[in-house]
Protein backbone atom coordinates (compact mmCIF):
# COMPACT_ATOMS: atom_id res chain seq x y z
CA UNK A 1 -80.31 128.00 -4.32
CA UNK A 2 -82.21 125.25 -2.80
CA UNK A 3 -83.39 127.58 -0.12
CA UNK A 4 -84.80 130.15 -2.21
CA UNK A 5 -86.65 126.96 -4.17
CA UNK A 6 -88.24 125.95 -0.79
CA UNK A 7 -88.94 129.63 0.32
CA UNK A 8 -90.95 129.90 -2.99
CA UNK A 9 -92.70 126.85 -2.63
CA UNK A 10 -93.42 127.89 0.92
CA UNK A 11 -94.71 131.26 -0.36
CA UNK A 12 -96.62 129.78 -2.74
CA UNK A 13 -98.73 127.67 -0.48
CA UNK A 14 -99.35 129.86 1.56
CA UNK A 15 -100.93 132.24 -0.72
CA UNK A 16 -102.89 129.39 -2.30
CA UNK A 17 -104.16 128.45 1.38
CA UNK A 18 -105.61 131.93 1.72
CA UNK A 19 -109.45 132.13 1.90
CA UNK A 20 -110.95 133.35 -1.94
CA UNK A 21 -113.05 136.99 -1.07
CA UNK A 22 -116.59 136.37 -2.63
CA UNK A 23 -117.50 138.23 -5.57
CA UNK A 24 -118.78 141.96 -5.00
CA UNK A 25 -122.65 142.54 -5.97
CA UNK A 26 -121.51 144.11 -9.40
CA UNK A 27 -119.10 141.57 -10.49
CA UNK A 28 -121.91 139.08 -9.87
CA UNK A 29 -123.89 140.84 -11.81
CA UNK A 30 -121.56 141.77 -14.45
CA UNK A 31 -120.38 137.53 -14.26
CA UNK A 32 -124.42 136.61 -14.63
CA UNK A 33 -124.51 139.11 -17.71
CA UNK A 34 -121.50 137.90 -19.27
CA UNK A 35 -122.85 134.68 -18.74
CA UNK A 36 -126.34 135.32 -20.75
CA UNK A 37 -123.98 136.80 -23.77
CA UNK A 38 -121.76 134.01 -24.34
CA UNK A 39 -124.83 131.38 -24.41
CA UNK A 40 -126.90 133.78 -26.64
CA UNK A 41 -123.49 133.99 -28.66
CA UNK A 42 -123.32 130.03 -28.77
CA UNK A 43 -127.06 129.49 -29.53
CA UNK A 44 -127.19 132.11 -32.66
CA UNK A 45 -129.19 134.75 -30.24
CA UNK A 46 -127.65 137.95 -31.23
CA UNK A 47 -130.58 140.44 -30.72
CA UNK A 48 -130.23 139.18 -26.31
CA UNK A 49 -126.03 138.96 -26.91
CA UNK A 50 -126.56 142.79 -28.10
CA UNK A 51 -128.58 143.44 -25.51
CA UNK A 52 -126.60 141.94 -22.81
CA UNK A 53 -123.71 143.97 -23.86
CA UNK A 54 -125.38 147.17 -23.64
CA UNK A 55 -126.86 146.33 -20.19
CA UNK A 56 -123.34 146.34 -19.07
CA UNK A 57 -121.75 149.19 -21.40
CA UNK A 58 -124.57 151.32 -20.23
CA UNK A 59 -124.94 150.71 -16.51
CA UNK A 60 -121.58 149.53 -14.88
CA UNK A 61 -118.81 151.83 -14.56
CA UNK A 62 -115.96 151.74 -17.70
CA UNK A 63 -112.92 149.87 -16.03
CA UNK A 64 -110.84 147.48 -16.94
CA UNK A 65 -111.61 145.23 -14.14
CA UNK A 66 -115.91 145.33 -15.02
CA UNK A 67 -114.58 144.86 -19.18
CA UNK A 68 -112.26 141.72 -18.32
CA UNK A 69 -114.83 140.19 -15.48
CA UNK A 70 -117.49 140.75 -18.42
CA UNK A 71 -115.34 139.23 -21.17
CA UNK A 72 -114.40 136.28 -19.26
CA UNK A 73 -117.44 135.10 -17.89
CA UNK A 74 -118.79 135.55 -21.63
CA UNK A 75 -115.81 133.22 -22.95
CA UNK A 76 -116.32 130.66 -19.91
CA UNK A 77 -120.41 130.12 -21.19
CA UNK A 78 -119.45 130.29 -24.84
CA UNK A 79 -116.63 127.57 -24.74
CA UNK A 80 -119.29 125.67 -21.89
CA UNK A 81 -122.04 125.69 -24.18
CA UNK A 82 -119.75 124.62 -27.17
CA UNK A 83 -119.41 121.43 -24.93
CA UNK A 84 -122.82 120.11 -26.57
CA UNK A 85 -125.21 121.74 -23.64
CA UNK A 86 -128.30 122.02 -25.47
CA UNK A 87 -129.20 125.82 -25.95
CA UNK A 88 -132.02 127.19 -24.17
CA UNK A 89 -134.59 128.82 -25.93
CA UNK A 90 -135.10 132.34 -26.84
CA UNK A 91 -137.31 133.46 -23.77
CA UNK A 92 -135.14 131.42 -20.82
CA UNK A 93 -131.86 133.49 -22.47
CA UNK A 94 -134.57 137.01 -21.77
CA UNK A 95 -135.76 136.44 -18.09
CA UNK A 96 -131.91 135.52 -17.19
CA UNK A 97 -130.67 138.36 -18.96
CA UNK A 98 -134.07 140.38 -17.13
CA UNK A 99 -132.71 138.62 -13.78
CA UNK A 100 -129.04 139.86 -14.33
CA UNK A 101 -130.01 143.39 -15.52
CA UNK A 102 -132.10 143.96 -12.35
CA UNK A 103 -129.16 143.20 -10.50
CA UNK A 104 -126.62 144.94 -12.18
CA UNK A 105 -129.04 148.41 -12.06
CA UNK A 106 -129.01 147.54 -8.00
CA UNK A 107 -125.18 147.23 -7.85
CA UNK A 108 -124.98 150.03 -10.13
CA UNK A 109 -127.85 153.06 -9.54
CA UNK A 110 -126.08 156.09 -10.32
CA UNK A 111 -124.06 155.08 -13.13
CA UNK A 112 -124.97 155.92 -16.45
């Protein structure tokens, strides 16, 4: 018993001691959208929150993986912002979300 404990632990260092692969151009993007919608959610912006969400429902590809990475960086911002980070106004939340659209159409050209 108190082998397979120490294999485990062993194991599970080493995995945690592996380098972490950088994000892929359209998870960025997807992350930096997802971002933009949970602020706009927090600061009461929902004509940019619906417009963030159909940047990504019309442009990246429908997987699992692009609707979790999406939903998680919009949670992470949300809960951040709830934190008492003053919102940013209207037209800061629309050239980020411009920013994040322009690179989620690179990362994404042929999908629609």
């Amino acid at each position: 018993m108190k082998f397979v404990l120490t294999t485990l632990a062993a194991a599970l260092l080493a995995v945690s001691a592996l380098p972490v692969r950088a994000a892929d151009p359209g998870t960025a993007a997807i992350e930096a959208i997802g971002k933009v919608n949970g602020m706009a959610l927090a600061c009461e912006q929902p004509a940019i929150a619906s417009r963030a969400r159909n940047a990504v429902t019309t442009t990246a590809p429908k997987t699992r993986a692009n609707g979790e990475t999406f939903e998680n960086a919009t949670n992470a911002a949300y809960l951040e912002q709830g934190k008492g980070a003053p919102c940013p106004d209207a037209s800061a939340l629309n050239a980020a979300l411009g920013d994040a659209e322009k690179k989620l159409q690179a990362a994404f050209p042929a999908s629609k």
